[in-house]
Protein backbone atom coordinates (compact mmCIF):
# COMPACT_ATOMS: atom_id res chain seq x y z
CA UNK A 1 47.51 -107.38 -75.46
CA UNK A 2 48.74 -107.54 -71.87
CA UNK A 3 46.40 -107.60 -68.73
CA UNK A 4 47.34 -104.16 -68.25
CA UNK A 5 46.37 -102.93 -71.05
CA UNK A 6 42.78 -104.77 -71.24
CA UNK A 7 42.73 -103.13 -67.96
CA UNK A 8 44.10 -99.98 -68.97
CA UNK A 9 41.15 -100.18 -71.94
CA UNK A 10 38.39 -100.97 -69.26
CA UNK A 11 39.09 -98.28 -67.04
CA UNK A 12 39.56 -95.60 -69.87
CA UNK A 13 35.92 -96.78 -70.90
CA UNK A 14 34.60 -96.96 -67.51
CA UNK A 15 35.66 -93.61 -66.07
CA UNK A 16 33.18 -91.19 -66.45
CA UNK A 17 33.04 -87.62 -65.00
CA UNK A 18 31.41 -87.88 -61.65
CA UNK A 19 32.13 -91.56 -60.93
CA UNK A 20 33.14 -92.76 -57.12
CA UNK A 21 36.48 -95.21 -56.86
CA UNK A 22 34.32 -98.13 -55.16
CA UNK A 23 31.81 -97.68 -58.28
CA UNK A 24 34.86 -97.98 -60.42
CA UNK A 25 36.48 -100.53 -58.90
CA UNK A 26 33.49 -102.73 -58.85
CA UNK A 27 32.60 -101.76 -62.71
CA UNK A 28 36.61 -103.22 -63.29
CA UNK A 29 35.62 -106.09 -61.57
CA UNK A 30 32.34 -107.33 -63.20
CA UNK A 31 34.47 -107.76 -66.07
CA UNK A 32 37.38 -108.66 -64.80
CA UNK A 33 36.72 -110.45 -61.89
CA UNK A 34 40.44 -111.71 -61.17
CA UNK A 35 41.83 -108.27 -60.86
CA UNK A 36 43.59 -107.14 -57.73
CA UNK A 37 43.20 -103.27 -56.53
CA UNK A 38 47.01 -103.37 -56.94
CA UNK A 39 46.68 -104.00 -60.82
CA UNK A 40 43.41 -101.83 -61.75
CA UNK A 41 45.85 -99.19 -59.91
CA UNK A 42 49.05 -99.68 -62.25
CA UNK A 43 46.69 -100.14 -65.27
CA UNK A 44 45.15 -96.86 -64.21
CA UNK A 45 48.65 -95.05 -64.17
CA UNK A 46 49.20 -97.50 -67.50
CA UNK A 47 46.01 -95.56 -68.95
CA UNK A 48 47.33 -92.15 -68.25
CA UNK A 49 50.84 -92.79 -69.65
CA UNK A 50 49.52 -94.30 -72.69
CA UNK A 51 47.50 -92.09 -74.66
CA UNK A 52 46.84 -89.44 -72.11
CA UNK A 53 46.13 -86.64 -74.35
CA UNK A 54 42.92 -88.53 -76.05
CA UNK A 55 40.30 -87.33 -73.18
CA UNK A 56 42.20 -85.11 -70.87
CA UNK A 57 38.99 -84.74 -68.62
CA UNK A 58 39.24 -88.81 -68.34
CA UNK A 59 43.09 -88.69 -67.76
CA UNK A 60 42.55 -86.22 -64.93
CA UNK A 61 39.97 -88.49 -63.13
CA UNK A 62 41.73 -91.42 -63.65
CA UNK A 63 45.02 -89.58 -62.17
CA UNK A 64 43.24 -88.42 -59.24
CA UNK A 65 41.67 -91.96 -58.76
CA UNK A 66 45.15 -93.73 -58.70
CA UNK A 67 46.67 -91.63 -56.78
CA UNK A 68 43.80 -92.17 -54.19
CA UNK A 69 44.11 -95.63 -54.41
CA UNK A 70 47.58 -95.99 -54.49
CA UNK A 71 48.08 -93.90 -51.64
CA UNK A 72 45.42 -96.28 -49.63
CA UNK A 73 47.12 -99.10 -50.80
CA UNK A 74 47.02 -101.65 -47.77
CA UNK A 75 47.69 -105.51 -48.15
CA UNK A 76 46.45 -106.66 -51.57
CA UNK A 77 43.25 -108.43 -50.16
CA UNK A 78 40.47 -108.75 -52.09
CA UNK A 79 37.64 -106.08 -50.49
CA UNK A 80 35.25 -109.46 -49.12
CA UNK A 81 37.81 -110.28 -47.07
CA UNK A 82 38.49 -107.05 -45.27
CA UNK A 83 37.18 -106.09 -42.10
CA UNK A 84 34.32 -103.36 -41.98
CA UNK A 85 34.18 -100.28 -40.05
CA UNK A 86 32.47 -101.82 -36.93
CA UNK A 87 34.32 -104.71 -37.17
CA UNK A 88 37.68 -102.73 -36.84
CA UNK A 89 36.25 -100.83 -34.13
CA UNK A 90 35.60 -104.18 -32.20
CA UNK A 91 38.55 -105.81 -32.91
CA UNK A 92 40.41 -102.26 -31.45
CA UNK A 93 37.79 -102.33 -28.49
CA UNK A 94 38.62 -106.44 -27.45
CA UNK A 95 42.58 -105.68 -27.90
CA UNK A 96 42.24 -102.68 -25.59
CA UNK A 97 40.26 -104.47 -23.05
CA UNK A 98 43.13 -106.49 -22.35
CA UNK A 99 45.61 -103.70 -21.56
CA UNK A 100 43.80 -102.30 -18.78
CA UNK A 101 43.57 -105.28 -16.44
């Protein structure tokens, strides 16, 4: 089986009605702790073109989740290395102090 499809399998048992896309995510990860957001997203559209019609109340929340992810889809950075809220906001504040000089 490809890494896709383990994936594919993971998320299909992981996705439960009510579920958030961090909580996901992070469920992927503690068992696969390798994966990129860029693959749990293609194994998620993997899932719902593969056997689609087996839980159609799964299929729709995995459809809505990648298309929420994909169409968040920055760099493909691992989320510890991404900058926070208030970091963001200070990094914006320092560049802008140095425009109005």
């Amino acid at each position: 089986m490809s890494d896709i499809q383990v994936l594919a399998a993971t998320l299909r048992k992981l996705a439960k009605p009510g579920i958030k896309r961090k909580d996901l995510i992070a469920a992927v990860r503690n068992e696969h702790p390798d994966a990129t957001n860029k693959e749990i997203v293609r194994a998620a559209f993997y899932a719902l073109t593969h056997d689609a019609d087996a839980d159609p109340e799964q299929t729709h929340h995995l459809h809505a989740f990648a298309l929420t992810e994909r169409a968040g889809d920055e760099e493909d950075v691992p989320l510890t290395e991404r900058l926070g809220k208030k970091e963001r906001r200070k990094e914006r504040e320092l560049g802008s102090q140095g425009h109005h000089r």
